[in-house]
C-alpha atoms as a PDB file:
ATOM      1  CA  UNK A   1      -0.169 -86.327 102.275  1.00  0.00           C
ATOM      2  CA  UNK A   2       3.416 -87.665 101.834  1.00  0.00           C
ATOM      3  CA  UNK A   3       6.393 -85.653 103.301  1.00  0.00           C
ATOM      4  CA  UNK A   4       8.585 -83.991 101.507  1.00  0.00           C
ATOM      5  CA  UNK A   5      12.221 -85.399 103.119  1.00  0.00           C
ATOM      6  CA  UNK A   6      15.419 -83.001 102.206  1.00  0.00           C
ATOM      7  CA  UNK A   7      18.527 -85.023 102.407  1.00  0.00           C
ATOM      8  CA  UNK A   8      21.800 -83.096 102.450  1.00  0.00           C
ATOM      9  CA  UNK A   9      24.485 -83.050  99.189  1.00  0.00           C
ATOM     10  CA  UNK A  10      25.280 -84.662  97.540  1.00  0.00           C
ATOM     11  CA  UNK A  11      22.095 -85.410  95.581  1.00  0.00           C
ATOM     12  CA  UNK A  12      23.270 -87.508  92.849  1.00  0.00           C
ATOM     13  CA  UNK A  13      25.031 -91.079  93.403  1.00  0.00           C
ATOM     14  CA  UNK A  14      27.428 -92.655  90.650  1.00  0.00           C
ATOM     15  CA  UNK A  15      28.396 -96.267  90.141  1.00  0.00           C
ATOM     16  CA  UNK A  16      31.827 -95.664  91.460  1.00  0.00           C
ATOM     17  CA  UNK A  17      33.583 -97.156  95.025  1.00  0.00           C
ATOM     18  CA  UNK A  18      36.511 -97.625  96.400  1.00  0.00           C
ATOM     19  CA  UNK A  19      37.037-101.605  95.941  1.00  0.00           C
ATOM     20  CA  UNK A  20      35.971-101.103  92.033  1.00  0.00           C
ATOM     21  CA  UNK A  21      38.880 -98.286  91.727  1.00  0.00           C
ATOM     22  CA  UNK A  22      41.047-100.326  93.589  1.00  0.00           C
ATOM     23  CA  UNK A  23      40.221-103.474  91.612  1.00  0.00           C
ATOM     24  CA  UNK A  24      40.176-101.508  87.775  1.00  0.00           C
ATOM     25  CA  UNK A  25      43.905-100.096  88.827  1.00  0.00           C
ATOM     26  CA  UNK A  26      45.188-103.781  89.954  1.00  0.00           C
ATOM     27  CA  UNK A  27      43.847-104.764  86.285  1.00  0.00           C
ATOM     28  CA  UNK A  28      45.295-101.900  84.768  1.00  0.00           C
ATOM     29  CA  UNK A  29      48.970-103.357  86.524  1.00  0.00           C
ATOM     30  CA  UNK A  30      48.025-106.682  85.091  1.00  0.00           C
ATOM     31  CA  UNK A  31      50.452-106.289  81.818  1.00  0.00           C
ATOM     32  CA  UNK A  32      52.919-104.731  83.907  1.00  0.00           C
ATOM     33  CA  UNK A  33      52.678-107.661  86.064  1.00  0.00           C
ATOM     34  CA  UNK A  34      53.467-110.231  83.296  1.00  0.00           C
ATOM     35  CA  UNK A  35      56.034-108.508  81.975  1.00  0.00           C
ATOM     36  CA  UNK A  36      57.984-108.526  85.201  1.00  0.00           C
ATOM     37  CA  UNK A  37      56.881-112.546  85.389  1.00  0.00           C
ATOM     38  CA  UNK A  38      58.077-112.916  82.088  1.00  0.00           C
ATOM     39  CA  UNK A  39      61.427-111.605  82.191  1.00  0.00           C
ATOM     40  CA  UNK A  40      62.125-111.877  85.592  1.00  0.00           C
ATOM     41  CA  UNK A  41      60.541-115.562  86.281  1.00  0.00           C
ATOM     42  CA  UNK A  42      60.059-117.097  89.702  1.00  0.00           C
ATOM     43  CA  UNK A  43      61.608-114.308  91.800  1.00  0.00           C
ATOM     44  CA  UNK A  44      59.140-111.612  90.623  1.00  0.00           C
ATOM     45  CA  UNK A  45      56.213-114.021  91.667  1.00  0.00           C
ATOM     46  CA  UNK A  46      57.808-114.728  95.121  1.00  0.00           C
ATOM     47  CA  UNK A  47      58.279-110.905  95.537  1.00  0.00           C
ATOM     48  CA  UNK A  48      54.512-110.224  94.318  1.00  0.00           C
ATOM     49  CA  UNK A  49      52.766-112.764  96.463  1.00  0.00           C
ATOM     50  CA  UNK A  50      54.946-111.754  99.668  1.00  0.00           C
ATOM     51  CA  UNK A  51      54.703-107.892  99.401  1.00  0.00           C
ATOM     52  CA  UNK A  52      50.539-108.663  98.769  1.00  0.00           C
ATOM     53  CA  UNK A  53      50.228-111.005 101.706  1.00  0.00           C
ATOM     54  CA  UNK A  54      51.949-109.095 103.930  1.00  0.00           C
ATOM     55  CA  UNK A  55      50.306-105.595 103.660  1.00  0.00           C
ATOM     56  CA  UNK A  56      47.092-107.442 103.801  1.00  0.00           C
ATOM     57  CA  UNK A  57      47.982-109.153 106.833  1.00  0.00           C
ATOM     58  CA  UNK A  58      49.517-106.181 108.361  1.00  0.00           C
ATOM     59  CA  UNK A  59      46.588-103.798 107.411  1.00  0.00           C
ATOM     60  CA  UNK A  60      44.153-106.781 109.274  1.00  0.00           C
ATOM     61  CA  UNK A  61      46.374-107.097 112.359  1.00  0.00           C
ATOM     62  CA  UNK A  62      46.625-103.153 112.949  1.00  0.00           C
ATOM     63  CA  UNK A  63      43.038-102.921 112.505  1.00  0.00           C
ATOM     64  CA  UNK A  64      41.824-105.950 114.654  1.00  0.00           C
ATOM     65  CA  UNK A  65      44.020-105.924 117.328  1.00  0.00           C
ATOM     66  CA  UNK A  66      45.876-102.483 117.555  1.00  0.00           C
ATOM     67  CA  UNK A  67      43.152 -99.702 116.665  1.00  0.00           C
ATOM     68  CA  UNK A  68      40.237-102.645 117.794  1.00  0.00           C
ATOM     69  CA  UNK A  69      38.139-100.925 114.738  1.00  0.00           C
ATOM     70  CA  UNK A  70      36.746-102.392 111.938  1.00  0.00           C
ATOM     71  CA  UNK A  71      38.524-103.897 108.992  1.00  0.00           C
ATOM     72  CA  UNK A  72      38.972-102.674 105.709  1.00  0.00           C
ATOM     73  CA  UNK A  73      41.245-105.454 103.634  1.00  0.00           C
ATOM     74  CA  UNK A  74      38.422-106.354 101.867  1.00  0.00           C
ATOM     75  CA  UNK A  75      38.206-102.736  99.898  1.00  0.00           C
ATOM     76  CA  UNK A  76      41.377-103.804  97.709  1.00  0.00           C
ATOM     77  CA  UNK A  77      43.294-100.745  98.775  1.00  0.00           C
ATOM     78  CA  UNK A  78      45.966-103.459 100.863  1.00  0.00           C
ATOM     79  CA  UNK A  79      46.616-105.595  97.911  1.00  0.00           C
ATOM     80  CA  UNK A  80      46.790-102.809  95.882  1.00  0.00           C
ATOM     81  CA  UNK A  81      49.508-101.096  97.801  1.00  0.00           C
ATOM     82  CA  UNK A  82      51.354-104.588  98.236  1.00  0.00           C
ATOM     83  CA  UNK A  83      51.168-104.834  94.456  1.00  0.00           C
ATOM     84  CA  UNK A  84      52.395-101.599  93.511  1.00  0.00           C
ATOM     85  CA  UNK A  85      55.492-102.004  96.053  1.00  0.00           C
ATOM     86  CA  UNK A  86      56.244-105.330  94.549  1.00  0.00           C
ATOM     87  CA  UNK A  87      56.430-102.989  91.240  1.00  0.00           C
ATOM     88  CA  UNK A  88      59.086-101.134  92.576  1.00  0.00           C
ATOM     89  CA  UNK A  89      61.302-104.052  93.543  1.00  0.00           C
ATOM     90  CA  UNK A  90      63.937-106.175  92.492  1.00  0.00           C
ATOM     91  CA  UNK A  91      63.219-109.029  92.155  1.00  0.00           C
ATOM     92  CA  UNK A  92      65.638-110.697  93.863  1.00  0.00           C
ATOM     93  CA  UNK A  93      64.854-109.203  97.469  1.00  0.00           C
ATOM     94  CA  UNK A  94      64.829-111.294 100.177  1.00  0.00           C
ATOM     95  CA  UNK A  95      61.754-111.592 101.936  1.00  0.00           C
ATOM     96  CA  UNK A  96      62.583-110.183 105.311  1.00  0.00           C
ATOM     97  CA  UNK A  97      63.109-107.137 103.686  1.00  0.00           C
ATOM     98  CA  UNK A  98      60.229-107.155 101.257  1.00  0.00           C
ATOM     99  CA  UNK A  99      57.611-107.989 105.150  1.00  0.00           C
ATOM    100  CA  UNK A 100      60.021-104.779 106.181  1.00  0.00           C
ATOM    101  CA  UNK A 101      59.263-102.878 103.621  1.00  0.00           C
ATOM    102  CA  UNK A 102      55.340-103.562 103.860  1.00  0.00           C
ATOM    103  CA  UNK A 103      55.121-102.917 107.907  1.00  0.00           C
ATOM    104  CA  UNK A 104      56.292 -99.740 106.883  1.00  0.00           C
ATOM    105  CA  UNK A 105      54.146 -98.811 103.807  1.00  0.00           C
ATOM    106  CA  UNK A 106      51.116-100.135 105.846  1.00  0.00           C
ATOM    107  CA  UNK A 107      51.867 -99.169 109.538  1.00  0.00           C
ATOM    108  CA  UNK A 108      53.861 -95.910 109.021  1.00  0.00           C
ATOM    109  CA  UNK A 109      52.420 -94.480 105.543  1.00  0.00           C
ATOM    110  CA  UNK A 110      48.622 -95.912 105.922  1.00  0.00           C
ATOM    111  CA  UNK A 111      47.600 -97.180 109.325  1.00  0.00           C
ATOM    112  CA  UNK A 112      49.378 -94.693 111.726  1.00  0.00           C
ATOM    113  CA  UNK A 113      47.004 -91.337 109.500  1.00  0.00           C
ATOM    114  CA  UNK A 114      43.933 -93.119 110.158  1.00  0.00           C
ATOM    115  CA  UNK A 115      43.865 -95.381 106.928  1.00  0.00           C
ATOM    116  CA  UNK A 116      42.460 -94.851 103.128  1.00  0.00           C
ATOM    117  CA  UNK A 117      41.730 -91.970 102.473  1.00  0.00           C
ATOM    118  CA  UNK A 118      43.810 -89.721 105.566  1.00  0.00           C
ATOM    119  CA  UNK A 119      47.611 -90.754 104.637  1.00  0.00           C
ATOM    120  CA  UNK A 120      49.359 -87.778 103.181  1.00  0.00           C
ATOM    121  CA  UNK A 121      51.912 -89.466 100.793  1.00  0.00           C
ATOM    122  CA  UNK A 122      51.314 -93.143  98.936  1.00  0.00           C
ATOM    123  CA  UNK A 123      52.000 -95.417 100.976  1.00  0.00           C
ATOM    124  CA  UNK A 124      53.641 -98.026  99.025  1.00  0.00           C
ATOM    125  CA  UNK A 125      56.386 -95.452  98.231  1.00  0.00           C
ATOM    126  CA  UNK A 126      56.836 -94.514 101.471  1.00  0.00           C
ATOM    127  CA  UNK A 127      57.931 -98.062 101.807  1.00  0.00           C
ATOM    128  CA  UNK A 128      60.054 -98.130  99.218  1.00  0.00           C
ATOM    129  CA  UNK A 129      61.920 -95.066  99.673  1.00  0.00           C
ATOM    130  CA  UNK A 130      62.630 -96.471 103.598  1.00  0.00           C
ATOM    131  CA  UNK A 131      64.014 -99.682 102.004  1.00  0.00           C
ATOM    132  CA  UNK A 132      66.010 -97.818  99.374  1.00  0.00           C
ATOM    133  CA  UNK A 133      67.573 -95.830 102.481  1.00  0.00           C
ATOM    134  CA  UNK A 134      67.557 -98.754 104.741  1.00  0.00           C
ATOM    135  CA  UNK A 135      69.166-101.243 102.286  1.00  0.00           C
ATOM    136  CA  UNK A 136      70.495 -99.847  99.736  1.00  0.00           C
ATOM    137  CA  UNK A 137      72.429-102.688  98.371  1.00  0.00           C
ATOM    138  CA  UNK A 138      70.137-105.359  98.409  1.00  0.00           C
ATOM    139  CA  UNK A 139      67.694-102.971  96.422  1.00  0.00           C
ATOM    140  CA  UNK A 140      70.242-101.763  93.948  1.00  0.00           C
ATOM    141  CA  UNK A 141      71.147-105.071  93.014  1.00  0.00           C
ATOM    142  CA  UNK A 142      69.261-105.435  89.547  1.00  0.00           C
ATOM    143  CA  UNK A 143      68.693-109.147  88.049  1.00  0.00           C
ATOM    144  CA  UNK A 144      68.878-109.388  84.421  1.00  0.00           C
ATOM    145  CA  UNK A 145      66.328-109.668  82.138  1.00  0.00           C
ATOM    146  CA  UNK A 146      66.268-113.584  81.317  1.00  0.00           C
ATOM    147  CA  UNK A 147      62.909-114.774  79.887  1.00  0.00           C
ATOM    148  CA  UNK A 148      61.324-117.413  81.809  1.00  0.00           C
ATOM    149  CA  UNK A 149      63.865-117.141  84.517  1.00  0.00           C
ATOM    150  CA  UNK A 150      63.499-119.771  87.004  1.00  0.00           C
ATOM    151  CA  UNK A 151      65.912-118.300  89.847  1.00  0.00           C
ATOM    152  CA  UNK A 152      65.516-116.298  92.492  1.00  0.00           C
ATOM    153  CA  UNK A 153      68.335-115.207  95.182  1.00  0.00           C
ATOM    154  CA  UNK A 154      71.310-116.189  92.866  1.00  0.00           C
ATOM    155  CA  UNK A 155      70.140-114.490  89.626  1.00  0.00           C
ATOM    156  CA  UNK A 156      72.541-112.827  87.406  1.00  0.00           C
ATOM    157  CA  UNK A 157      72.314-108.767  87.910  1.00  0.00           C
ATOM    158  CA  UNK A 158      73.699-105.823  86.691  1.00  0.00           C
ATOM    159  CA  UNK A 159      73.181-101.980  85.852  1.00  0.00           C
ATOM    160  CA  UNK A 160      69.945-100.222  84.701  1.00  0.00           C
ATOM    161  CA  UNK A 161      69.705 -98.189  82.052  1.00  0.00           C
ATOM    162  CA  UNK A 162      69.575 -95.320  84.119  1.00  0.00           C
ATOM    163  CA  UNK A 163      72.830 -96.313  86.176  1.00  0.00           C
ATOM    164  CA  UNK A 164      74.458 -96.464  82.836  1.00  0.00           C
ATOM    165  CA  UNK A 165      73.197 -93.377  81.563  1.00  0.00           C
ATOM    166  CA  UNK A 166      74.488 -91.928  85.168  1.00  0.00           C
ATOM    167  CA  UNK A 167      77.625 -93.254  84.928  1.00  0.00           C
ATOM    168  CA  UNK A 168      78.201 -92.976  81.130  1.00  0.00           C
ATOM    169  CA  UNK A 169      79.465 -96.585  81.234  1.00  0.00           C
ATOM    170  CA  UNK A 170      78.023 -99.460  79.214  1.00  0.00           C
ATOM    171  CA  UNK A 171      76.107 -99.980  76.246  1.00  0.00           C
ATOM    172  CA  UNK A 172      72.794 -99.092  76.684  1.00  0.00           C
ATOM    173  CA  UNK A 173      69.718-101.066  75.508  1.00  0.00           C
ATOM    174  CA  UNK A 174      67.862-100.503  72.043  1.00  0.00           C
ATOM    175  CA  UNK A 175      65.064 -98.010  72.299  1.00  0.00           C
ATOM    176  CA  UNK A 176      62.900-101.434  70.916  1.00  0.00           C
ATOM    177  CA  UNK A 177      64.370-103.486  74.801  1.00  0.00           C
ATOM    178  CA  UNK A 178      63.515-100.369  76.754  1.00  0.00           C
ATOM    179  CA  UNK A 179      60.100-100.030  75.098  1.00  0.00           C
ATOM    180  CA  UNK A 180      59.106-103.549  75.481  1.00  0.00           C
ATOM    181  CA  UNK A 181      60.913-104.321  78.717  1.00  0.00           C
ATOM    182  CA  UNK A 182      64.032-106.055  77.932  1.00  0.00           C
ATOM    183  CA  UNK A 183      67.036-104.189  80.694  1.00  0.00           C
ATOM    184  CA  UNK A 184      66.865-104.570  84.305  1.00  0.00           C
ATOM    185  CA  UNK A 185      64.571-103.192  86.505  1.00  0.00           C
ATOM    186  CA  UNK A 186      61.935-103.492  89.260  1.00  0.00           C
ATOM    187  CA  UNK A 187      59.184-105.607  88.406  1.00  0.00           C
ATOM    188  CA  UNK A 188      56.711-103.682  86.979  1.00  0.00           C
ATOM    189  CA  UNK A 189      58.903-100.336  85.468  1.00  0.00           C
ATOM    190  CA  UNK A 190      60.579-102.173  82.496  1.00  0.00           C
ATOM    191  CA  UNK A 191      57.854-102.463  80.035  1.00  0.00           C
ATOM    192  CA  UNK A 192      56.898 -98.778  78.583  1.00  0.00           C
ATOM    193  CA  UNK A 193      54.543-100.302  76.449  1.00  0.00           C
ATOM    194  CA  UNK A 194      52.572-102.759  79.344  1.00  0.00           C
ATOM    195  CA  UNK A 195      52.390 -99.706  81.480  1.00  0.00           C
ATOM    196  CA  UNK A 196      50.943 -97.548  78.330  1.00  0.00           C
ATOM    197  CA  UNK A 197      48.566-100.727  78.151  1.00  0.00           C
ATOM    198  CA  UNK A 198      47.400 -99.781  81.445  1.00  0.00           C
ATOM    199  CA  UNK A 199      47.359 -96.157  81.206  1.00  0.00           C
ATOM    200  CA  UNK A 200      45.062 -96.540  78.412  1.00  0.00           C
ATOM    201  CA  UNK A 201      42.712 -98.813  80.212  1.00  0.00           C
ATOM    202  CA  UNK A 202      42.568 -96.580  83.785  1.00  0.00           C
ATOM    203  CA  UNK A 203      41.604 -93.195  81.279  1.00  0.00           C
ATOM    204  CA  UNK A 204      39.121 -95.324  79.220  1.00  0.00           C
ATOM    205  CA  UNK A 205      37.669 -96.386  82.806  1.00  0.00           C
ATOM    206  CA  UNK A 206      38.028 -92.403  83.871  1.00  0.00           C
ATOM    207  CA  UNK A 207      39.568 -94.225  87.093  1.00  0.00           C
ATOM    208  CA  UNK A 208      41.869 -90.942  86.789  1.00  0.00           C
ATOM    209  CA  UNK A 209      42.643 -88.138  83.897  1.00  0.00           C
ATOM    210  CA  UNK A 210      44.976 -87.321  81.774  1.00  0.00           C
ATOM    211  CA  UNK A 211      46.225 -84.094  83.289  1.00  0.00           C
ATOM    212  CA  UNK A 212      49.000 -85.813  85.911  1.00  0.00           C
ATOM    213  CA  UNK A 213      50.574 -88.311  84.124  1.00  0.00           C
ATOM    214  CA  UNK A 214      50.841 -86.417  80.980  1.00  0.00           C
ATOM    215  CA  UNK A 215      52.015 -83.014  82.677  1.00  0.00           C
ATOM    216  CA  UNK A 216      55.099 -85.705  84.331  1.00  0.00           C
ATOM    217  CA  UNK A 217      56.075 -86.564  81.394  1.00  0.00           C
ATOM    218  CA  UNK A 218      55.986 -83.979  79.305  1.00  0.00           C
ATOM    219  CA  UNK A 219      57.785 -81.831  81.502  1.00  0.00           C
ATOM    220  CA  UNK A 220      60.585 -84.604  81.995  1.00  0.00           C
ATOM    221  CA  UNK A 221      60.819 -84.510  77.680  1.00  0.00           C
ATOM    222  CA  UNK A 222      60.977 -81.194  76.970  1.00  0.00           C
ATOM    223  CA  UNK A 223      63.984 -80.500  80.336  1.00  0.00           C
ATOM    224  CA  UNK A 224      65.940 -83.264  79.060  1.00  0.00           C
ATOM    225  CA  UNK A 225      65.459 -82.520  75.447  1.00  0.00           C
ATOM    226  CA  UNK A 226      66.802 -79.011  76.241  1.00  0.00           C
ATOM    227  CA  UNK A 227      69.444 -80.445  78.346  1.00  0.00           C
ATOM    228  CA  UNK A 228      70.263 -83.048  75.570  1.00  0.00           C
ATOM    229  CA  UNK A 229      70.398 -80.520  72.670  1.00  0.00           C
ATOM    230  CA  UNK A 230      72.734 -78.129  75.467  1.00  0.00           C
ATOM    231  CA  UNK A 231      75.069 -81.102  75.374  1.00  0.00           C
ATOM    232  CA  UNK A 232      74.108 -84.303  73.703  1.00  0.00           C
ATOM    233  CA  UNK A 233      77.083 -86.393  74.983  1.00  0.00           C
ATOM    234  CA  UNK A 234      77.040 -85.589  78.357  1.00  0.00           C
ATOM    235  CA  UNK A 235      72.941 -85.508  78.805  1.00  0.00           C
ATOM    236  CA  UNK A 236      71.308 -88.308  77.567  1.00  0.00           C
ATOM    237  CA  UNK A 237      67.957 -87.993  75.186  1.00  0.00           C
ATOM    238  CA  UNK A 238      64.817 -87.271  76.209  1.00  0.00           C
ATOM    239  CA  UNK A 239      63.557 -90.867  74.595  1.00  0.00           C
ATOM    240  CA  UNK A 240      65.772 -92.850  77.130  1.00  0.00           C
ATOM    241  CA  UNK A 241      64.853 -90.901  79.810  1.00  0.00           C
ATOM    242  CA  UNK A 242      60.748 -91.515  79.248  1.00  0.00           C
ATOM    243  CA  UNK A 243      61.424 -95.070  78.629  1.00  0.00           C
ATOM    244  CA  UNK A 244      63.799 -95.980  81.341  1.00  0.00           C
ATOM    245  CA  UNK A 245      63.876 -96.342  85.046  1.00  0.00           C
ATOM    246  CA  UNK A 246      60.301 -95.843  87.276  1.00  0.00           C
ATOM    247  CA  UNK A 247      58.890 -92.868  85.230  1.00  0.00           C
ATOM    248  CA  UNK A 248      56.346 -94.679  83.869  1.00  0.00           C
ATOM    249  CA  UNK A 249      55.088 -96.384  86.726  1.00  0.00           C
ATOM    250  CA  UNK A 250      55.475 -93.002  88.977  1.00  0.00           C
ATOM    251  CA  UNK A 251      53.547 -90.936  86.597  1.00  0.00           C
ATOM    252  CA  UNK A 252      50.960 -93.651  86.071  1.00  0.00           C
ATOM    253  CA  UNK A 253      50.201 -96.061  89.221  1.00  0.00           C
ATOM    254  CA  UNK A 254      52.140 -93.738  92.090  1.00  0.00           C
ATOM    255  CA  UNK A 255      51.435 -90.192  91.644  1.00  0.00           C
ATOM    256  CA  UNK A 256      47.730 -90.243  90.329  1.00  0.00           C
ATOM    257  CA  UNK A 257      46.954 -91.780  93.594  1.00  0.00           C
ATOM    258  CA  UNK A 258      43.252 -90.094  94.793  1.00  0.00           C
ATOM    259  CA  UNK A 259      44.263 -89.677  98.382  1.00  0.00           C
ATOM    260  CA  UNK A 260      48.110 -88.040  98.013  1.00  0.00           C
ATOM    261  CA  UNK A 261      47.030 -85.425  94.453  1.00  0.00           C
ATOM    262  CA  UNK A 262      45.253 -82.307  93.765  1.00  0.00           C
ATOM    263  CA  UNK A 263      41.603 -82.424  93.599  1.00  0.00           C
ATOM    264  CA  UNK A 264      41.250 -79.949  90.596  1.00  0.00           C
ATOM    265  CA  UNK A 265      42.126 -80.001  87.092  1.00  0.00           C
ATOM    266  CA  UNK A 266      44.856 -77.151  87.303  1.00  0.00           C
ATOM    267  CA  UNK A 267      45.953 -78.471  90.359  1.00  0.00           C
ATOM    268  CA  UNK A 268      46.943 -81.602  88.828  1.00  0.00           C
ATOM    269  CA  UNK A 269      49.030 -79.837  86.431  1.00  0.00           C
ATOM    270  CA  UNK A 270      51.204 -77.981  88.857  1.00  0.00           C
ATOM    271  CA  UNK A 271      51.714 -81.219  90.373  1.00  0.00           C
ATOM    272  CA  UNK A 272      52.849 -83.304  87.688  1.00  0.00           C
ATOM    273  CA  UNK A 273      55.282 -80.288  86.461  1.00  0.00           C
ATOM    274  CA  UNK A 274      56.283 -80.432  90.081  1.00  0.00           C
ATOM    275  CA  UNK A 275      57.357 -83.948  89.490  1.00  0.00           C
ATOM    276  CA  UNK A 276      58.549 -83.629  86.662  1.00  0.00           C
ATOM    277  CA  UNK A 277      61.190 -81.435  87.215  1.00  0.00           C
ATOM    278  CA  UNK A 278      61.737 -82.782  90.464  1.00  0.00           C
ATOM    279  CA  UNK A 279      62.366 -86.516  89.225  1.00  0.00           C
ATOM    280  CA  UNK A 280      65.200 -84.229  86.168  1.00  0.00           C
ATOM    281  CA  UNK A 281      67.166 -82.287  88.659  1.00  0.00           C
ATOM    282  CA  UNK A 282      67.575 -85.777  90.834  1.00  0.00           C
ATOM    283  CA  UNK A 283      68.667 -88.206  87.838  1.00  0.00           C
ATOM    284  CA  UNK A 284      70.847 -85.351  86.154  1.00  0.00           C
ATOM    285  CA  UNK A 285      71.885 -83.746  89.163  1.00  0.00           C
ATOM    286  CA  UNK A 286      71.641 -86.450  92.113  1.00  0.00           C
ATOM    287  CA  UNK A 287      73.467 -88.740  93.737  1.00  0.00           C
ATOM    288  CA  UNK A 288      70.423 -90.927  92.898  1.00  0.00           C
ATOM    289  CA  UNK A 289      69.934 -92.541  89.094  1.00  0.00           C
ATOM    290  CA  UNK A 290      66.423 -92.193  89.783  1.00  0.00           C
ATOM    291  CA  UNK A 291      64.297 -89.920  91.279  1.00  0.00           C
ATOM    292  CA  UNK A 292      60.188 -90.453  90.649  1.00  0.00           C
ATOM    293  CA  UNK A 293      60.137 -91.860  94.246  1.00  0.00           C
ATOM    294  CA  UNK A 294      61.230 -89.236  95.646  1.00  0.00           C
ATOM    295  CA  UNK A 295      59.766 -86.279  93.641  1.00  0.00           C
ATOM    296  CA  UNK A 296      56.171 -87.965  93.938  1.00  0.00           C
ATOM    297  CA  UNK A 297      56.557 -88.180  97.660  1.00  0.00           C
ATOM    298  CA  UNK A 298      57.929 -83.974  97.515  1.00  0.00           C
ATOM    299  CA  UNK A 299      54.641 -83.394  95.598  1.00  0.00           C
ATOM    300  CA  UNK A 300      52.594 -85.556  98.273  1.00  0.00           C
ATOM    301  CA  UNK A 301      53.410 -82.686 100.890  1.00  0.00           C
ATOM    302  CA  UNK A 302      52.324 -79.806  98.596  1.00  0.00           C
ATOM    303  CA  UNK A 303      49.232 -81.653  97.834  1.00  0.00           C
ATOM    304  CA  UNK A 304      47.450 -79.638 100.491  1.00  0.00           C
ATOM    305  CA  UNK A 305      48.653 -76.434  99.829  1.00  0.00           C
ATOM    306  CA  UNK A 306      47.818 -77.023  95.978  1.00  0.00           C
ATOM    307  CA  UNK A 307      44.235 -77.736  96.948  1.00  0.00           C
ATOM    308  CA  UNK A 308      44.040 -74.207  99.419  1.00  0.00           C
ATOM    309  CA  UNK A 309      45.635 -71.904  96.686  1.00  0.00           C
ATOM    310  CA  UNK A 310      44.330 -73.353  93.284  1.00  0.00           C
ATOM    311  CA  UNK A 311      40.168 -73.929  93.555  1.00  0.00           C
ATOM    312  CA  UNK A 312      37.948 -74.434  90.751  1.00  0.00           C
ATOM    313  CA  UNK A 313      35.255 -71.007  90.750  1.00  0.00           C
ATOM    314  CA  UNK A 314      32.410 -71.171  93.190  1.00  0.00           C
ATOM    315  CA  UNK A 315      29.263 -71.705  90.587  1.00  0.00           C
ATOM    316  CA  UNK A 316      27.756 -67.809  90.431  1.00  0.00           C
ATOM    317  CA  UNK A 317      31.044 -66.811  91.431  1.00  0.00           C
ATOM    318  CA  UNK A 318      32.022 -63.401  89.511  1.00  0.00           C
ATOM    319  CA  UNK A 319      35.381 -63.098  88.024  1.00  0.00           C
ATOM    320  CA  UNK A 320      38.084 -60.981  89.016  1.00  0.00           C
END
């Protein structure tokens, strides 16, 4: 008679893992990626290939010789984080600061909770929050959007759109430019329309939902529309705002990360409105043009009180 074996949950096994997540959301960057090649030539390569090297490297060196366990670089989640710091870099920096800025995304944000899957906030924004504080010159300095652009640490910068809107000083670009990606900008934020590219492909995969993204920014339209139709010429429109500075890649890449969100549905949308309104009170308010860095990392640290306070019902469970 054969025995009857009783495993524990879960029961059921889907095609997912980490390394294919990991891989679908580096694809999903892809258009992002040439974008940022495109306008921004040979110095967003260097800055790509330096930021991915080095958190790899890092990750394996931590692993192998400091926490003597086994390594992981071989999941994706490394490159991945390298990639999406590049993203949110000028690319211009010099590469002592980009290896900085990935010791501390891997070491600080990753390595020193335990690795994937125990960091509380993302780590590649940890790292480039701690550059933005650290040098805040050097990654303020915005090169120009020249096509095919073949230099690197002398290229021609100036404001974002976002400084501009700040400041109320300059022309700012043609909804058309900040759609496609034509204004200066880290790497991977200046192309609405690659990063759409991308959003569509991670929701067809179902590598994430809807629910955070969306919730970000709607809730960044509809405060600065109200703040725009308040006072139109001291508030900019709700259009420029969506379209310029790191919203896109925030609400996208950075704050649907598995590890630093809400598990749940609902919880997701009190998040992104979180963010939302976060990343508004910082660009209209702030000292700081932008603020999606800074609002996603907020959110990171009510991530676990989200989860305790906002379940999904226990199947059988009776309402209230």
């Amino acid at each position: 008679m054969e025995k009857l074996i009783i495993s524990p949950a879960p029961h059921i096994h889907g095609g997912d893992s980490v390394s294919k997540n990991m891989t679908g959301v580096i694809i999903a960057l892809v258009p992002a990626l040439l974008v940022g090649l495109y306008f921004f030539g040979l110095g967003a390569l260097i800055v790509t290939l330096t930021a991915v090297v080095s958190c790899v490297a890092f990750e394996y060196i931590i692993q192998r010789y400091i926490l003597k366990t086994e390594t992981s670089i071989l999941d994706g989640s490394a490159a991945l984080t390298g990639l999406l710091l590049a993203m949110n870099l000028p690319s211009n920096l010099p590469l002592w600061i980009i290896i900085i800025g990935s010791l501390v995304a891997i070491g600080i944000g990753k390595m020193t909770y335990g690795g994937l899957g125990n960091n509380p906030f993302n780590p590649a924004l940890v790292g480039r929050v701690f550059l933005l504080i650290s040098f805040p010159v050097q990654m303020t300095s915005w090169p120009l959007p020249v096509p095919m652009n073949g230099s690197y640490l002398d290229a021609e910068t100036g404001a974002t759109a976002l400084a501009m809107m700040k400041s109320h000083f300059g022309d700012l670009p043609s909804t058309l430019d900040l759609f496609l990606g034509k204004m200066g900008g880290s790497i991977g934020e200046v192309s609405a329309l690659a990063l759409l590219a991308g959003l569509i492909y991670l929701l067809a995969k179902k590598i994430i939902s809807w629910h955070i993204p969306v919730s970000i920014l709607v809730t960044v339209f509809i405060f600065t529309g109200i703040l725009n139709l308040v006072n139109p010429e001291l508030y900019a429109s709700p259009v420029l705002h969506l379209l310029s500075g790191g919203l896109m890649l925030g609400a996208i890449f950075m704050a649907t990360d598995y590890v630093t969100s809400p598990m749940n549905p609902r919880g997701m949308l009190v998040y992104g409105v979180g963010i939302g309104i976060i990343t508004v009170v910082i660009r209209v308010f702030g000292a700081y043009p932008e603020g999606v860095s800074f609002a996603i990392l907020i959110m990171n640290a009510f991530t676990p009180l989200i989860n305790t306070y906002i379940k999904p019902k226990r199947f059988g469970e009776k309402a209230k």
